[in-house]
C-alpha atoms as a PDB file:
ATOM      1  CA  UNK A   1      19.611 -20.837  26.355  1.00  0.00           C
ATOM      2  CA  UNK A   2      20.536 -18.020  28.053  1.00  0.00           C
ATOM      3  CA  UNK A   3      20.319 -14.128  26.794  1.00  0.00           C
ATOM      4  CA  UNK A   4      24.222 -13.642  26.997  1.00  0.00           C
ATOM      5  CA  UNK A   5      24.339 -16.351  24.328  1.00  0.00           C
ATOM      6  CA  UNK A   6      22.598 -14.784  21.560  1.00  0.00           C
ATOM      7  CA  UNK A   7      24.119 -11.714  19.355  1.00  0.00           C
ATOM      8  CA  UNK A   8      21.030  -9.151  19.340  1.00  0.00           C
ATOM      9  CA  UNK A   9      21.997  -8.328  15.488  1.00  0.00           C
ATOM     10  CA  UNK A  10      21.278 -11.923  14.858  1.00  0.00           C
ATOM     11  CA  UNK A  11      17.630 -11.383  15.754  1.00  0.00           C
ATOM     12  CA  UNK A  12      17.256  -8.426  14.170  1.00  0.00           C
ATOM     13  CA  UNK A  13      18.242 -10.102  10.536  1.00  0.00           C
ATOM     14  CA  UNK A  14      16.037 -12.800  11.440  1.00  0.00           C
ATOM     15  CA  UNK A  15      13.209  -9.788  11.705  1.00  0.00           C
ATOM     16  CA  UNK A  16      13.977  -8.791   8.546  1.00  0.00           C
ATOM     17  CA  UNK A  17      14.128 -11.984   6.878  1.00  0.00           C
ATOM     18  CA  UNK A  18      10.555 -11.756   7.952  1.00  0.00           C
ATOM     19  CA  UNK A  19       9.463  -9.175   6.013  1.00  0.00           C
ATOM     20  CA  UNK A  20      11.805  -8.753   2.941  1.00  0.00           C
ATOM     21  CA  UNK A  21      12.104 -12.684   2.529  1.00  0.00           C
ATOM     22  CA  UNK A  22      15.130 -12.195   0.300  1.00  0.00           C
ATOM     23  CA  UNK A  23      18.594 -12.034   1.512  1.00  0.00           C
ATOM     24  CA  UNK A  24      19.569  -8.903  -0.712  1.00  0.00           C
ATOM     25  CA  UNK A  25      16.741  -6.648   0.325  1.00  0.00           C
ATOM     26  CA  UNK A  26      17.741  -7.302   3.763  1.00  0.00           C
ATOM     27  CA  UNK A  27      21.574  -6.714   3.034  1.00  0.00           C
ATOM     28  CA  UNK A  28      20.255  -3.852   1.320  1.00  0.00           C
ATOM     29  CA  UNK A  29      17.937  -2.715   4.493  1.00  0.00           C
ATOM     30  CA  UNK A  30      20.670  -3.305   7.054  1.00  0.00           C
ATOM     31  CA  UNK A  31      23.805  -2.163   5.019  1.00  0.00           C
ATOM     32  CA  UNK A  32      25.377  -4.932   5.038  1.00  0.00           C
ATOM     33  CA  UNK A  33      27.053  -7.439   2.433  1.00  0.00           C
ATOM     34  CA  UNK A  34      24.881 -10.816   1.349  1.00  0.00           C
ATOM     35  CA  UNK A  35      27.355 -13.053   2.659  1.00  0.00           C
ATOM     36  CA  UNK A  36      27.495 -11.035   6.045  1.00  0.00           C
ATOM     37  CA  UNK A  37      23.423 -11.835   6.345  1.00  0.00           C
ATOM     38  CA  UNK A  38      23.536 -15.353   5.101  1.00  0.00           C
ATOM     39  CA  UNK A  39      26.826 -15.517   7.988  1.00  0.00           C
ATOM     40  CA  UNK A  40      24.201 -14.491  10.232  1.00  0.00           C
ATOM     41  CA  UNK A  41      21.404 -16.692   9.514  1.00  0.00           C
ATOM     42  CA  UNK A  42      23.447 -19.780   9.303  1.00  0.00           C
ATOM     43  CA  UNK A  43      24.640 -18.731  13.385  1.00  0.00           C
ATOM     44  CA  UNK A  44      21.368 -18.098  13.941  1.00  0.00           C
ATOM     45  CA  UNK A  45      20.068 -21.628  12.784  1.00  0.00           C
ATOM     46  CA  UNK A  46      23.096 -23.642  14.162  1.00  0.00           C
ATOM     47  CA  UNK A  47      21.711 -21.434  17.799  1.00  0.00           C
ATOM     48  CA  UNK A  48      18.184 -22.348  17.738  1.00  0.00           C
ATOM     49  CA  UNK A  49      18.850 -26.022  15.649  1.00  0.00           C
ATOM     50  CA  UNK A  50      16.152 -25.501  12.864  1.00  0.00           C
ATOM     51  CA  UNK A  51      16.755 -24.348   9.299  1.00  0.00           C
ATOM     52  CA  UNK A  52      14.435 -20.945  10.133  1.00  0.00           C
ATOM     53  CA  UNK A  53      13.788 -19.963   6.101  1.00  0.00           C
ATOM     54  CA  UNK A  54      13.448 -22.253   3.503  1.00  0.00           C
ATOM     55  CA  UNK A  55      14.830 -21.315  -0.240  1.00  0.00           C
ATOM     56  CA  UNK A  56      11.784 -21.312  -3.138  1.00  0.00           C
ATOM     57  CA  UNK A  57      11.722 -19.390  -6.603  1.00  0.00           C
ATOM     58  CA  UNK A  58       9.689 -16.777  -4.204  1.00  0.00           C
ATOM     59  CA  UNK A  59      11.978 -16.299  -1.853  1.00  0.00           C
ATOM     60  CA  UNK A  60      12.724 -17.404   1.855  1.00  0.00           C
ATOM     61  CA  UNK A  61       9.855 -19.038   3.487  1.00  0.00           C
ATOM     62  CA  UNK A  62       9.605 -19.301   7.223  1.00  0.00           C
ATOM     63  CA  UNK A  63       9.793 -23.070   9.208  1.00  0.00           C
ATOM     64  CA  UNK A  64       6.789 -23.422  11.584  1.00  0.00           C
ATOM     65  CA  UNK A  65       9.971 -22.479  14.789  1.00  0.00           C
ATOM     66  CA  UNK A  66      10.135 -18.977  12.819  1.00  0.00           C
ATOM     67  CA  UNK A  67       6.941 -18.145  12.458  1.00  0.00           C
ATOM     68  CA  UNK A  68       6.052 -19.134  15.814  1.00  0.00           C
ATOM     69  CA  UNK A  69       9.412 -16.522  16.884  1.00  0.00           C
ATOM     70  CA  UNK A  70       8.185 -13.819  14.683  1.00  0.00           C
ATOM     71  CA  UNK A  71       6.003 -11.969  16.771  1.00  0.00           C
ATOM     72  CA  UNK A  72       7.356 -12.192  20.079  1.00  0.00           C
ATOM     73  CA  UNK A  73      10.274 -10.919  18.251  1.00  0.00           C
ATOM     74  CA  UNK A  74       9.902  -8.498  16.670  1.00  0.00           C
ATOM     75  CA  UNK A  75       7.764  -6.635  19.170  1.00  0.00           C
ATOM     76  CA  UNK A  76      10.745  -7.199  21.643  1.00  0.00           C
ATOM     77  CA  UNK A  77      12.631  -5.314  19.000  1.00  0.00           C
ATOM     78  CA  UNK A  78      10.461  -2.631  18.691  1.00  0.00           C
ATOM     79  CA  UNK A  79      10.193  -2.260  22.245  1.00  0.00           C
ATOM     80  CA  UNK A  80      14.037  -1.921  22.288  1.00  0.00           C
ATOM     81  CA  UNK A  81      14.024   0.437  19.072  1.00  0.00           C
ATOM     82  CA  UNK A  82      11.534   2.392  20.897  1.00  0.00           C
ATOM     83  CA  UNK A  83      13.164   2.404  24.391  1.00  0.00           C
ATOM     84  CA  UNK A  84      16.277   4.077  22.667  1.00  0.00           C
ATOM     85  CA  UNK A  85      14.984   6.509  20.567  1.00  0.00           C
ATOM     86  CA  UNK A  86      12.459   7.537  22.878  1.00  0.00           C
ATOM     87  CA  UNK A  87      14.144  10.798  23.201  1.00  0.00           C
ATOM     88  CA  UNK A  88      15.779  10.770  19.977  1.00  0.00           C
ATOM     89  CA  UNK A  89      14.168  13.109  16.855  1.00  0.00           C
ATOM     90  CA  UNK A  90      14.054  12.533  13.059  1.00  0.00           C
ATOM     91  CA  UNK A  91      16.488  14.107  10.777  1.00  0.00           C
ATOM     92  CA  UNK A  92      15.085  13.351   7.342  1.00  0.00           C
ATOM     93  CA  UNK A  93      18.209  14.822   5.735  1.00  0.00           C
ATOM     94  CA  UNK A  94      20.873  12.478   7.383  1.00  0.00           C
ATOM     95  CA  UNK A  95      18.246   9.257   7.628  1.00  0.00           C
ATOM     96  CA  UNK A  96      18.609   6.224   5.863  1.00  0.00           C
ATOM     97  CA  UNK A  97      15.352   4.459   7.038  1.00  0.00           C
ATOM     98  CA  UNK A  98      12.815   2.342   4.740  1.00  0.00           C
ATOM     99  CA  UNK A  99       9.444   3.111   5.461  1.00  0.00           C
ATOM    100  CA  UNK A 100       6.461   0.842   3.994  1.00  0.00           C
ATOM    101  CA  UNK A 101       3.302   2.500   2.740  1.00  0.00           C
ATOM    102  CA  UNK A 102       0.379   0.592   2.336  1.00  0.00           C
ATOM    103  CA  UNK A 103      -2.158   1.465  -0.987  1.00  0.00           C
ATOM    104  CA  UNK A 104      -3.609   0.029  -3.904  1.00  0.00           C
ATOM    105  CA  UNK A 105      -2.100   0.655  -7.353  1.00  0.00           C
ATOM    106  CA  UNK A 106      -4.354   3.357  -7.976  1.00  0.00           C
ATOM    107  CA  UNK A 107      -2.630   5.133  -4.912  1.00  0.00           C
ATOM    108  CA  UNK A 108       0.906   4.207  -6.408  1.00  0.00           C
ATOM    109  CA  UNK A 109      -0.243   5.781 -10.000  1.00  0.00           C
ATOM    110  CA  UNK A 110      -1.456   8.903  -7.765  1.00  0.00           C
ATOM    111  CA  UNK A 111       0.862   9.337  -5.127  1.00  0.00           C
ATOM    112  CA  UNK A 112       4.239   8.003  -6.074  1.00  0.00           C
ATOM    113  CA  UNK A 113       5.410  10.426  -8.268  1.00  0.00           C
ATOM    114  CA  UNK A 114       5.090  13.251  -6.344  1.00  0.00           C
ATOM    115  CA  UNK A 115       5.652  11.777  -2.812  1.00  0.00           C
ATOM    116  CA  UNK A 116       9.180  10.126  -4.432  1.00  0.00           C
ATOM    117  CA  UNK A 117      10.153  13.921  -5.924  1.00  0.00           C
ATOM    118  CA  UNK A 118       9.140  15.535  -2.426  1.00  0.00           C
ATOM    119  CA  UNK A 119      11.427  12.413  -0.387  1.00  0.00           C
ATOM    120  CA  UNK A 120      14.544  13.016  -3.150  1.00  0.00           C
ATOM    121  CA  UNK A 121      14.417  16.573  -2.082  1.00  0.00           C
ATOM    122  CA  UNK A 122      14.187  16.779   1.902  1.00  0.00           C
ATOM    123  CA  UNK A 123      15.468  13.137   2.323  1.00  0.00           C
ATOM    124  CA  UNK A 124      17.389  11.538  -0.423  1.00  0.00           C
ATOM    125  CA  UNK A 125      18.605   8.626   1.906  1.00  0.00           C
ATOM    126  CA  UNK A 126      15.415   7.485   2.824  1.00  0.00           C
ATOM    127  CA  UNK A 127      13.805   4.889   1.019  1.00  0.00           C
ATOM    128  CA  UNK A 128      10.215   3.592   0.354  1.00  0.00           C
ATOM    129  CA  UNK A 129       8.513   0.015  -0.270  1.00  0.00           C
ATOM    130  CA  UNK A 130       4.570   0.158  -0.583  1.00  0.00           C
ATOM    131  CA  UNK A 131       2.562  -3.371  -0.231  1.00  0.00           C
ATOM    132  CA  UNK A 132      -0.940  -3.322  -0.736  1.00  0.00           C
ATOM    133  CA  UNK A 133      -4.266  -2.250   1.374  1.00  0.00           C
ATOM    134  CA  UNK A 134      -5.788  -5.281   1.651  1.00  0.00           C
ATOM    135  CA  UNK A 135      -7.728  -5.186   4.941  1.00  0.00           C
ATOM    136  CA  UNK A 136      -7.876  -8.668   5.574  1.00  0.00           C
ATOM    137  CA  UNK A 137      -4.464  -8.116   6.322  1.00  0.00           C
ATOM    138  CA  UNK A 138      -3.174  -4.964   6.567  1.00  0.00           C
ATOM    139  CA  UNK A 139      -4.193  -4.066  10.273  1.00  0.00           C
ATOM    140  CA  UNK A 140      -2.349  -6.930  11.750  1.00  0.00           C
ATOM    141  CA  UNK A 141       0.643  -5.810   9.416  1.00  0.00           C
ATOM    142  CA  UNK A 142       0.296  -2.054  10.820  1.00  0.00           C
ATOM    143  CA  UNK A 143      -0.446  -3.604  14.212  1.00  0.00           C
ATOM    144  CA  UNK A 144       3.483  -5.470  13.870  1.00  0.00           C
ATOM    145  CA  UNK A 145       5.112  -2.424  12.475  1.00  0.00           C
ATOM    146  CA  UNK A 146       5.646  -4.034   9.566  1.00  0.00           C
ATOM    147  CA  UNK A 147       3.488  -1.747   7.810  1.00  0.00           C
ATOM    148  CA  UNK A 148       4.311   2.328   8.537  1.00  0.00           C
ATOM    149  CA  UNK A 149       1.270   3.739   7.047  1.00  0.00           C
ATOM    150  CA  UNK A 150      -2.192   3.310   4.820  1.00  0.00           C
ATOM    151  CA  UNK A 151      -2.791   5.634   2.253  1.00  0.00           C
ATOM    152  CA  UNK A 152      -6.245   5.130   0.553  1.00  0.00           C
ATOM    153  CA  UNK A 153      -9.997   4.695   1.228  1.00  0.00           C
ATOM    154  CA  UNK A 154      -9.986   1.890   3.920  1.00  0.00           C
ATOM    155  CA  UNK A 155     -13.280   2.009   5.973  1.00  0.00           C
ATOM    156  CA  UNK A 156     -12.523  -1.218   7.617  1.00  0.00           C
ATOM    157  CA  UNK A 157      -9.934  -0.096   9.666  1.00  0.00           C
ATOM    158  CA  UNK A 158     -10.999   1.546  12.880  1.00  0.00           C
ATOM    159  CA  UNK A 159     -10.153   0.578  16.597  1.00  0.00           C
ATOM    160  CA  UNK A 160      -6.558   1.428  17.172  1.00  0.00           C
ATOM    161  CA  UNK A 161      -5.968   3.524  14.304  1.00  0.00           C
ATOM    162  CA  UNK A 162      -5.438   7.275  13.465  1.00  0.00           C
ATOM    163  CA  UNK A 163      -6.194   8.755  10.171  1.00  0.00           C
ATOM    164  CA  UNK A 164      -5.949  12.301   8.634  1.00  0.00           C
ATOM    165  CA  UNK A 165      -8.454  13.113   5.724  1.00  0.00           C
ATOM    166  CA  UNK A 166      -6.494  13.845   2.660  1.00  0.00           C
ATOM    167  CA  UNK A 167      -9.510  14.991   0.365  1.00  0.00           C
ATOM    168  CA  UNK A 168     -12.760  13.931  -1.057  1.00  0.00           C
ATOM    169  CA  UNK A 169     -13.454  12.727  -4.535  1.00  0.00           C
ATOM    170  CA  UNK A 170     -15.988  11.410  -6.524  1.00  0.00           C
ATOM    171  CA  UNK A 171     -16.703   8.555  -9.036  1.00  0.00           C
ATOM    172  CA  UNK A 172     -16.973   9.311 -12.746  1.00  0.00           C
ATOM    173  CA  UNK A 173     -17.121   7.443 -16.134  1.00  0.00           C
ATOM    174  CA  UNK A 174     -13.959   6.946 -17.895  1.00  0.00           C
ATOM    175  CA  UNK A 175     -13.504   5.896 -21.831  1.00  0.00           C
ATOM    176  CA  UNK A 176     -11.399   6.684 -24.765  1.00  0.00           C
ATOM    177  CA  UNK A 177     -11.394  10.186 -26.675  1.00  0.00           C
ATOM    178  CA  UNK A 178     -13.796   9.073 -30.124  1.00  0.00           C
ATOM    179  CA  UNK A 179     -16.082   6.725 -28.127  1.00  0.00           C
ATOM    180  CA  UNK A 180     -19.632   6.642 -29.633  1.00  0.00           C
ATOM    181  CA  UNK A 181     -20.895   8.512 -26.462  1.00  0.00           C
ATOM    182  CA  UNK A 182     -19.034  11.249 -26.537  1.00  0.00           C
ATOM    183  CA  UNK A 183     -20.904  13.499 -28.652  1.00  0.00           C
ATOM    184  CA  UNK A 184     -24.318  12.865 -26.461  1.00  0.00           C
ATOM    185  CA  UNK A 185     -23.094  12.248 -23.160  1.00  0.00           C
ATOM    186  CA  UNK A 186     -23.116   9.474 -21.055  1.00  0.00           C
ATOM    187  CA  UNK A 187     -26.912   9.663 -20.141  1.00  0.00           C
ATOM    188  CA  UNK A 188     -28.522   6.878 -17.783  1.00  0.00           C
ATOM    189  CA  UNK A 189     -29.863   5.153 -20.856  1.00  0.00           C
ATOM    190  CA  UNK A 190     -26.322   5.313 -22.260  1.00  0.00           C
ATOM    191  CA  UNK A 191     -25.075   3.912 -19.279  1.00  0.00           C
ATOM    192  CA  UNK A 192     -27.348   1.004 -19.350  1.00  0.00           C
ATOM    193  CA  UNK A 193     -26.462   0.078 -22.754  1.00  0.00           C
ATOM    194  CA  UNK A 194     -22.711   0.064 -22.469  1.00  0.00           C
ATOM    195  CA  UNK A 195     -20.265  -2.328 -21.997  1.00  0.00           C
ATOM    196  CA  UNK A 196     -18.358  -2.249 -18.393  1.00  0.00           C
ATOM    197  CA  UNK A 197     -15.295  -2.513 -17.230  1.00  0.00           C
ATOM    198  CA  UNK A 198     -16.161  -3.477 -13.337  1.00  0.00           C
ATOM    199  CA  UNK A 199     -13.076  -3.131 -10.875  1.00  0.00           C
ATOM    200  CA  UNK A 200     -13.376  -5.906  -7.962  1.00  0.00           C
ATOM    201  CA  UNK A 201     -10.638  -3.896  -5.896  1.00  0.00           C
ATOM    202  CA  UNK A 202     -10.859  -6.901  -3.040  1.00  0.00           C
ATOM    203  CA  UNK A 203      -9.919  -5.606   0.180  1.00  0.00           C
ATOM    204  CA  UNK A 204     -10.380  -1.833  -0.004  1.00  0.00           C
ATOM    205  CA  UNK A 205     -13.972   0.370   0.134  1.00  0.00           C
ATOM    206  CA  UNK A 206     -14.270   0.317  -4.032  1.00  0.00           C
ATOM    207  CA  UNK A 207     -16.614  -2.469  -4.179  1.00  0.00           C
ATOM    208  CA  UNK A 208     -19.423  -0.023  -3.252  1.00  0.00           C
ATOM    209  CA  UNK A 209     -19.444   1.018  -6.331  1.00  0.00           C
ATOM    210  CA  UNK A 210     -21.372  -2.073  -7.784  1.00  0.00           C
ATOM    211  CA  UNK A 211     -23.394  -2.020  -4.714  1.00  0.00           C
ATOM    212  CA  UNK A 212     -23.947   1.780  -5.420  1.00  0.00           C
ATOM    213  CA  UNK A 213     -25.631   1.205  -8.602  1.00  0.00           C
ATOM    214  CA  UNK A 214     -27.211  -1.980  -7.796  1.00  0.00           C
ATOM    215  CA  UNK A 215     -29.342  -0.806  -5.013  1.00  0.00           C
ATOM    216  CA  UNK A 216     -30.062   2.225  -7.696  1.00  0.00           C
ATOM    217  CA  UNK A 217     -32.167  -0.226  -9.785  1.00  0.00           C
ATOM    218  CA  UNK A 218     -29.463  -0.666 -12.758  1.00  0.00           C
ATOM    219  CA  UNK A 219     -28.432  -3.234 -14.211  1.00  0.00           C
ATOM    220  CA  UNK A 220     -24.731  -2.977 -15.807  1.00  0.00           C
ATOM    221  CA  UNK A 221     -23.992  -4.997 -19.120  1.00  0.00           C
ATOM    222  CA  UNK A 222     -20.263  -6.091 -17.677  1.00  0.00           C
ATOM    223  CA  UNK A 223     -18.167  -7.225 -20.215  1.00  0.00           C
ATOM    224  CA  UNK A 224     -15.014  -7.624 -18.243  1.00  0.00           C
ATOM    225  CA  UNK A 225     -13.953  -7.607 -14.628  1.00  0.00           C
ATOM    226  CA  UNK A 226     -10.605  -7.083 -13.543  1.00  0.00           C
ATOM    227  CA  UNK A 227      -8.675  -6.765 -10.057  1.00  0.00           C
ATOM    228  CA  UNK A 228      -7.278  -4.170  -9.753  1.00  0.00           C
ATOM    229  CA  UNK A 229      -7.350  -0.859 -11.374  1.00  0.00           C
ATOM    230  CA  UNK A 230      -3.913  -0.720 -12.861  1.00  0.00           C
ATOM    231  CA  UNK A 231      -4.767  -2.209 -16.908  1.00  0.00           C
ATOM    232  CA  UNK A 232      -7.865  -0.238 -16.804  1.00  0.00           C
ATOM    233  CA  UNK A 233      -6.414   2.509 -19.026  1.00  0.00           C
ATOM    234  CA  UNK A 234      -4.859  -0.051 -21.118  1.00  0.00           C
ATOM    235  CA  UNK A 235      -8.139  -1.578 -21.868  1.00  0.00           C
ATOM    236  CA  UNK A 236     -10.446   1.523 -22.436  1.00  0.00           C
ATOM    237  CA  UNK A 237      -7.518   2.851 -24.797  1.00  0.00           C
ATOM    238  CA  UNK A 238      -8.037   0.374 -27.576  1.00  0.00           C
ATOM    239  CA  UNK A 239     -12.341  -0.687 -27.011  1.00  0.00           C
ATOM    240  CA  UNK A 240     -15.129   0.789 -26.646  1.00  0.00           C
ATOM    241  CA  UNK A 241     -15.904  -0.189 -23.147  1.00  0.00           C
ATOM    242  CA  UNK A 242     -16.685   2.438 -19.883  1.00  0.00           C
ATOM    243  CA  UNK A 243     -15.587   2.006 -16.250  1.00  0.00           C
ATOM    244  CA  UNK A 244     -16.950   3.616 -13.434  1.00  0.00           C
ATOM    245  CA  UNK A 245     -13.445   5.057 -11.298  1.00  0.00           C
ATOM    246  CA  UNK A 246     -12.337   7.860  -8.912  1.00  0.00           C
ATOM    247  CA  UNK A 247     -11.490  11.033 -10.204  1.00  0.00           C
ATOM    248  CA  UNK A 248      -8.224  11.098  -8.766  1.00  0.00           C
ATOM    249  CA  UNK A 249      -7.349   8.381 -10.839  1.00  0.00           C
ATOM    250  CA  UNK A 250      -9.120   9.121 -14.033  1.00  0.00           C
ATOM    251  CA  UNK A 251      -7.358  12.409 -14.212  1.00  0.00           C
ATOM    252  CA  UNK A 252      -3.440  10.108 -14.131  1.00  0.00           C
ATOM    253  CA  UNK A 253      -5.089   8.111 -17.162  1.00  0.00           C
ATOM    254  CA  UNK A 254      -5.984  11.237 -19.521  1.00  0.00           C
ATOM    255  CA  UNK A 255      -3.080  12.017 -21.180  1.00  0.00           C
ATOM    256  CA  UNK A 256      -1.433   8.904 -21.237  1.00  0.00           C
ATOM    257  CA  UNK A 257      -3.882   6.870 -22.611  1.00  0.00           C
ATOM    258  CA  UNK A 258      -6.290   9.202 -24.671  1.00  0.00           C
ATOM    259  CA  UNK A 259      -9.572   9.064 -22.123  1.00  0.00           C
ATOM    260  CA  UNK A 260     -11.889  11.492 -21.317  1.00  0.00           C
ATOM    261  CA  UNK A 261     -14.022  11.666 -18.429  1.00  0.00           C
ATOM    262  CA  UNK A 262     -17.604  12.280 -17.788  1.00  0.00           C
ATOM    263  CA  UNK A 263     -20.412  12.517 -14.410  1.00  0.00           C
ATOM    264  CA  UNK A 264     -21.661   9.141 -13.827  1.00  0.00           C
ATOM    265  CA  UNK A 265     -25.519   9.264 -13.884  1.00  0.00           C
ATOM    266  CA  UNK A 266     -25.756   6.947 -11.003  1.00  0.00           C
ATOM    267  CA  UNK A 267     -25.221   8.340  -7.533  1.00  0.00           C
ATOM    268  CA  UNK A 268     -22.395   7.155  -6.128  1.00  0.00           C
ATOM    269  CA  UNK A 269     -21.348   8.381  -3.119  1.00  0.00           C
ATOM    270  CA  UNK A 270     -18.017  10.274  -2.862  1.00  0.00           C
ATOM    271  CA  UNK A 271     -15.302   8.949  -0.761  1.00  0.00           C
ATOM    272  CA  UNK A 272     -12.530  10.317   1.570  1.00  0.00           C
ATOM    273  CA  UNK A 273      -9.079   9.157   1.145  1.00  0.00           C
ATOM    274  CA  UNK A 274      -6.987   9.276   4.362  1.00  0.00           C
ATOM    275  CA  UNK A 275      -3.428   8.825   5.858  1.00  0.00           C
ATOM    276  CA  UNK A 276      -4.149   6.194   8.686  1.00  0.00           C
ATOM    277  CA  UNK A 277      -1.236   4.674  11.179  1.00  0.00           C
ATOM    278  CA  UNK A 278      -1.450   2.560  14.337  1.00  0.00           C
ATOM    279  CA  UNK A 279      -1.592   4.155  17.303  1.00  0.00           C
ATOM    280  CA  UNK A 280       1.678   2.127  18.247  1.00  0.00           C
ATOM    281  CA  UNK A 281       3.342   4.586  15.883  1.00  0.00           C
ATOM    282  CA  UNK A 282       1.633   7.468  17.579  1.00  0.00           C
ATOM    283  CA  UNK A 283       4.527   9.299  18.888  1.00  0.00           C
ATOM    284  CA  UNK A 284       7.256   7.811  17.276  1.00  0.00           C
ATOM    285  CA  UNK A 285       9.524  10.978  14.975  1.00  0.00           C
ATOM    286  CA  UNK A 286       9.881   8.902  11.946  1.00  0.00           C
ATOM    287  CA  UNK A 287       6.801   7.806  11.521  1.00  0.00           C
ATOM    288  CA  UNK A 288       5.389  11.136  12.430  1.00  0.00           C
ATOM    289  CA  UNK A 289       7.596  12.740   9.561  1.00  0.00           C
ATOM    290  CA  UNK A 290       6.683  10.681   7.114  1.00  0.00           C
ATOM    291  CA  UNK A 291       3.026  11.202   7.835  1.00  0.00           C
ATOM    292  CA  UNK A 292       2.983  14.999   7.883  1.00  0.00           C
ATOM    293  CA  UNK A 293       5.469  15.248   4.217  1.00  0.00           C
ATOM    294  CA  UNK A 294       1.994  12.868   3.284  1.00  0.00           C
ATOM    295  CA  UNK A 295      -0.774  15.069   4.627  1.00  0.00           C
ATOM    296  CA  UNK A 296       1.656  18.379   3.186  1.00  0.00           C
ATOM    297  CA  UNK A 297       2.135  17.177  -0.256  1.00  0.00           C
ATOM    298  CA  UNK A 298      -1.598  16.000  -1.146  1.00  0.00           C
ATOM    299  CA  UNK A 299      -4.138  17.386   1.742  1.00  0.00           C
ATOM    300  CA  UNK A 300      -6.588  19.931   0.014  1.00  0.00           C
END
C-alpha cells in the first residue's frame, strides 16, 4: 500500500474512533454527520481488509489490526498536527477544540462548575470531556495525547511531566448537622468509637489516609467502604456515620447535603493538588491556554 492511496481524514476518524468509541461523539468531535464517519470507516476497513471496531452495548471495540495501528498512528498525527501549527497561536474565542481533563469525581464536584462558567465566557466553542486519574493508566494516556491534562493529587506521576501547584488542603471529618458528636467534638476517643465511611479512591494519593491513621496506632470501626467519593454526601446525609475527606470537598457537600465539618484528631498530612501535563504538550498554545485559565481560576 502506498501513501498516495490512503485519504489522511480517514486516519484521523480512525484516531478518534480510538478514543470516543462511539460514532456520534466522533461526528460530534470532527463536525461531521454520522453517516459521513461510518462512510469513512467502512473505506477505511475495505483499505486495510479487517473490520477495525467491533459494535457492543459499550460501544466500538478495537480488532487486534487497530489496536496494533493505534499508536503509530496517532503519534504520526500529532506529529503532523504539531508540524502545522507549530507557528500557529490559540484563539480561545474562535476555537472549537475538545480538550480532556483528567480528575477524580471529587475534582469534577470542585472544579467543574467554575472552570465550565470561566470556558462559556472566554471560549464558548470549546468543549470539555474529563476521564478519570487513575495512574495505572493515566500517564500512558497523557503520554498519547489522549489525555490534555491532570487535575488532582497524583504523586505517582513524575518523569516526563510538568505540574503547577494549585493549593494545599487538609483532611477533616465530615458528618451530618444533629450527629451525636456535634455538641462535644469529634475528640480521638470519639473518633475511635464511630462508624466510618473509608474512601478506597484506587489510583490517586487518597489511600494515605488509612495508612495515615494506621501507622498512628488507631484502629477505625469501618462500617462501609466505597470507591469513590461521589455518594459520600448521600450517605452521611441520612446515618450517623463520619468520613475522613479533603476540605476542598467537604466544603461542596455543606449546603447541599446538611454536613458539617470538623479537625480530624489524627494527623494526616495535607496534600497539594496540582495541574500536571506531559512535557509533549509543553509548548503547544492550546494546551498551554487551557492550563493557565486552570492555574487562574483556582491557584491560591
Amino acid at each position: 500500500m502506498e501513501l498516495q492511496d490512503v485519504d489522511l481524514n480517514l486516519l484521523v476518524v480512525f484516531h478518534e474512533l480510538l478514543r470516543r468509541r462511539r460514532v456520534s461523539a466522533v461526528a460530534q468531535a470532527l463536525g461531521m454527520s454520522q453517516p459521513a464517519v461510518s462512510n469513512a470507516l467502512n473505506r477505511l476497513r475495505r483499505l486495510l481488509g479487517d473490520e477495525l471496531f467491533l459494535r457492543t452495548a459499550k460501544g466500538m471495540i478495537p480488532t487486534p489490526l487497530a489496536e496494533r495501528l493505534a499508536s503509530p498512528i496517532g503519534e504520526s498525527l500529532d506529529a503532523i498536527h504539531h508540524t502545522l501549527n507549530a507557528s500557529a497561536g490559540f484563539e480561545p474565542a474562535a476555537s472549537q477544540r475538545a480538550f480532556t481533563v483528567a480528575m477524580t469525581d471529587i475534582g469534577e464536584i470542585y472544579f467543574l462548575p467554575a472552570l465550565m462558567q470561566k470556558l462559556g465566557e472566554v471560549a464558548p466553542g470549546v468543549t470539555l470531556s474529563t476521564v478519570r486519574n487513575q495512574g495505572d493508566t493515566l500517564q500512558g494516556e497523557m503520554e498519547s495525547g489522549r489525555v490534555d491534562l491532570a487535575i488532582g493529587f497524583l504523586p505517582d506521576l513524575q518523569s516526563g511531566f510538568f505540574q503547577r501547584r494549585l493549593f494545599r488542603q487538609r483532611y477533616v471529618c465530615l458528618f451530618r448537622q444533629g450527629h451525636p458528636l456535634e455538641a462535644g467534638g469529634i475528640t480521638l476517643a470519639a473518633f475511635r468509637a464511630a462508624e466510618h465511611v473509608s474512601i478506597v479512591a484506587e489510583g490517586t494519593g487518597h489511600g494515605m489516609v488509612d495508612q495515615a491513621i494506621q501507622r498512628a496506632g488507631v484502629a477505625r470501626h469501618v462500617r462501609l467502604r466505597v470507591p469513590h467519593f461521589v455518594a459520600v454526601g448521600h450517605i452521611l446525609q441520612t446515618t450517623d456515620l463520619i468520613a475522613v475527606v479533603p476540605e476542598a470537598y467537604a466544603q461542596r457537600t455543606l449546603a447541599p447535603f446538611g454536613l458539617q465539618t470538623a479537625p480530624c484528631p489524627v494527623r494526616i498530612p495535607d496534600i497539594a493538588i496540582h495541574v500536571l501535563w506531559h512535557a509533549k504538550n509543553h509548548r503547544e498554545p492550546g494546551n498551554q491556554w487551557l492550563r493557565q485559565l486552570v492555574v487562574e481560576t483556582f491557584a491560591r
